[in-house]
Protein backbone atom coordinates (compact mmCIF):
# COMPACT_ATOMS: atom_id res chain seq x y z
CA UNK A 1 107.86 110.32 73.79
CA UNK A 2 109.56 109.68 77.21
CA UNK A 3 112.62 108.34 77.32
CA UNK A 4 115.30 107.82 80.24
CA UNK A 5 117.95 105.88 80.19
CA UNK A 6 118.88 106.24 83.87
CA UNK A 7 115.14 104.59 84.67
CA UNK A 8 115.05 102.15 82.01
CA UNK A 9 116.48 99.32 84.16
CA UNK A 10 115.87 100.49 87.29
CA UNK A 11 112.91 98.10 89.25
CA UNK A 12 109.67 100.02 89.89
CA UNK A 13 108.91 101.26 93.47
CA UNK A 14 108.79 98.61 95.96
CA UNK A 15 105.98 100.93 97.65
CA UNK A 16 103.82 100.35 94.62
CA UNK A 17 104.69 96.31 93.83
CA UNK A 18 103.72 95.90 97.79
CA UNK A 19 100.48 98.08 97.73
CA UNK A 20 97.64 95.22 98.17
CA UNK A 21 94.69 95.01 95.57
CA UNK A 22 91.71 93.68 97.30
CA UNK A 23 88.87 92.61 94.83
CA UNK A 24 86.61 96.05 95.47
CA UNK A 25 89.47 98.26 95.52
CA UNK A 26 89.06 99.10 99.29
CA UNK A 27 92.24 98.10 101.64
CA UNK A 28 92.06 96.48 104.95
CA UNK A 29 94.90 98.71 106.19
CA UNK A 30 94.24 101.38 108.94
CA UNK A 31 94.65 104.97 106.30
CA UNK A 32 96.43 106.87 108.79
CA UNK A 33 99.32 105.30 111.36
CA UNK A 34 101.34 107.13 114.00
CA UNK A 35 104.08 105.70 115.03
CA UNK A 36 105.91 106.85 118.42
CA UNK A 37 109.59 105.40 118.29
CA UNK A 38 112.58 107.57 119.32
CA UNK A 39 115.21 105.64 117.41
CA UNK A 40 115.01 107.10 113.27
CA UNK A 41 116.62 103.90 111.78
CA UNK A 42 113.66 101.64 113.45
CA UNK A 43 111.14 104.57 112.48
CA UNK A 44 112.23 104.92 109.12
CA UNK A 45 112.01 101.15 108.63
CA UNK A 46 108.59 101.16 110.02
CA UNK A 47 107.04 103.53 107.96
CA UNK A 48 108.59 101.84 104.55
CA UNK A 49 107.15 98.91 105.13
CA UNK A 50 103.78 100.06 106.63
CA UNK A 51 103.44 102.47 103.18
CA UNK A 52 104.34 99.07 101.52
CA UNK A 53 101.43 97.32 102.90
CA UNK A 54 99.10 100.57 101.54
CA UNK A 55 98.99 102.99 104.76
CA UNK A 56 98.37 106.04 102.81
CA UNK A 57 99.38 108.61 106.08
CA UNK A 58 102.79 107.34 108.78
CA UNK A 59 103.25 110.17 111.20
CA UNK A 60 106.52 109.86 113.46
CA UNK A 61 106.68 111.23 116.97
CA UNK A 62 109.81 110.78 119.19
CA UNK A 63 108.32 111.41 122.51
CA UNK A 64 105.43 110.82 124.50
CA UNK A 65 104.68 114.82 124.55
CA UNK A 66 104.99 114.94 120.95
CA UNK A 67 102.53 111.57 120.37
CA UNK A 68 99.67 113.50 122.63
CA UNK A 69 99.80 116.64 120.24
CA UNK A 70 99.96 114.71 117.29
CA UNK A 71 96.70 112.73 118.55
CA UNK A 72 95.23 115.63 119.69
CA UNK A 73 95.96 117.60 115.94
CA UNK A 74 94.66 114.37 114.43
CA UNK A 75 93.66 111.03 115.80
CA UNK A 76 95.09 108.04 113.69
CA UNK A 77 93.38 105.08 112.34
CA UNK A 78 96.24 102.81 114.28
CA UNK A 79 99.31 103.22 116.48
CA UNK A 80 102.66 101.58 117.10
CA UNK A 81 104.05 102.24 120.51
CA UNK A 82 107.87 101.90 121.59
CA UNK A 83 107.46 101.25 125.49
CA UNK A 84 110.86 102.38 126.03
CA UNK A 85 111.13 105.75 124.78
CA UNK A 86 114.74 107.72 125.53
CA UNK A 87 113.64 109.07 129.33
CA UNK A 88 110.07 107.71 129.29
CA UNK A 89 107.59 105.17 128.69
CA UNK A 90 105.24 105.50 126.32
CA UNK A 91 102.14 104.71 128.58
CA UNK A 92 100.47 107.58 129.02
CA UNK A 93 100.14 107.54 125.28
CA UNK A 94 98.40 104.45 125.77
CA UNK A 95 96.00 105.40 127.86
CA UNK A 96 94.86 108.36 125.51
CA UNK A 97 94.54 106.24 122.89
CA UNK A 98 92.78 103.61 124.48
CA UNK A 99 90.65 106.06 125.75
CA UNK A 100 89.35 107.50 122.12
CA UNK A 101 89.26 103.87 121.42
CA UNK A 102 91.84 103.89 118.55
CA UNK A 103 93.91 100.51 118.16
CA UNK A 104 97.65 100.09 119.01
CA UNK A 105 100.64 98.06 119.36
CA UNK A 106 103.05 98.20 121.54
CA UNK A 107 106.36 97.47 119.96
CA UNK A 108 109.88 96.60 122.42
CA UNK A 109 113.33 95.61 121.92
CA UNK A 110 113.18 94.29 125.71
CA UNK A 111 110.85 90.87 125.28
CA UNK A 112 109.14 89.62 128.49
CA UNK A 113 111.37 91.68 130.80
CA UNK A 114 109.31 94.86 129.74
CA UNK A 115 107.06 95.80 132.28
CA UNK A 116 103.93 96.52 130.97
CA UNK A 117 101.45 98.53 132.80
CA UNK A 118 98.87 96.34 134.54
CA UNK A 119 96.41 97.94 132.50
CA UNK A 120 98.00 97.24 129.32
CA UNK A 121 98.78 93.55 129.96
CA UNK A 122 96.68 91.97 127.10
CA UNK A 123 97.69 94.57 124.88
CA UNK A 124 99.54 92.73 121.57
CA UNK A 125 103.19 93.37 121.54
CA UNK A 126 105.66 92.77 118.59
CA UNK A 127 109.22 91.78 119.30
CA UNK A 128 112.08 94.19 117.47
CA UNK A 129 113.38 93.32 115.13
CA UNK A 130 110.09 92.21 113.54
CA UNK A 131 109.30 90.40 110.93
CA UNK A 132 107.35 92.02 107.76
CA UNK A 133 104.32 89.35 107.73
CA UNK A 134 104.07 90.30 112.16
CA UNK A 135 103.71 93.70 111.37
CA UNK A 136 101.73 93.31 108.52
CA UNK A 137 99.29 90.82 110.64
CA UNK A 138 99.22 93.35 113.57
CA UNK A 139 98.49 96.31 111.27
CA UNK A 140 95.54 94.37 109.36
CA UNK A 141 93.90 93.31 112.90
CA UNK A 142 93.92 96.60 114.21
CA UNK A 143 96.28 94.90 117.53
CA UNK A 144 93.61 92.58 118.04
């Protein structure tokens, strides 16, 4: 018999209340996520909630050098890209994912002002701060 006081009125894992059921069992969620943001706080937040819609895998690179080697180790289902990374943008990640065809995001704290490369134009963009149900809708159309 289990017993714990200290857990006994604690809620249960938001992780787990958030996970979606779909009627076969399958999820419409991209497994595996890599997310290239050089601020932790927004990183951290980001992976919560995308393990709270039922990614099973958030990776967390900091620089563009550090997003090629992590797609090059392993290519992701999905990708969230912060265009304006410390000293760099994060285009050139861009291009190597568009190039092994993998969906992104590009994700900015800078609105319209951010230049976007010409090639990268049509690309869906969320706002930060975003909302839960935009990232959420992002993540389940693959940036589409």
């Amino acid at each position: 018999m289990r017993l714990s006081l200290i857990g006994k009125n604690m809620q249960p894992s938001i992780a787990r209340i958030m996970i979606p059921a779909s009627p076969d069992g399958s999820s419409d969620v991209p497994p595996d996520v890599l997310i290239v943001e050089d601020d932790p706080i927004i990183a951290i937040d980001f992976e919560d909630r995308l393990l709270g819609f039922g990614v099973t895998s958030v990776r967390t690179v900091g620089s563009v050098a550090q997003a090629l080697a992590a797609i090059a180790a392993r290519a992701p289902d999905f990708a969230l890209l912060d265009v304006e990374l410390s000293r760099e943008k994060s285009f050139a990640v861009a291009e190597r994912l568009a190039a092994l065809e993998i969906p992104f995001v590009f994700v900015t704290g800078y609105g319209d002002e951010t230049r976007i490369a010409p090639d990268f134009v049509n690309r869906p963009r969320l706002q930060k701060p975003c909302s839960s149900d935009a990232l959420e809708a992002a993540l389940r159309s693959r940036g589409s």
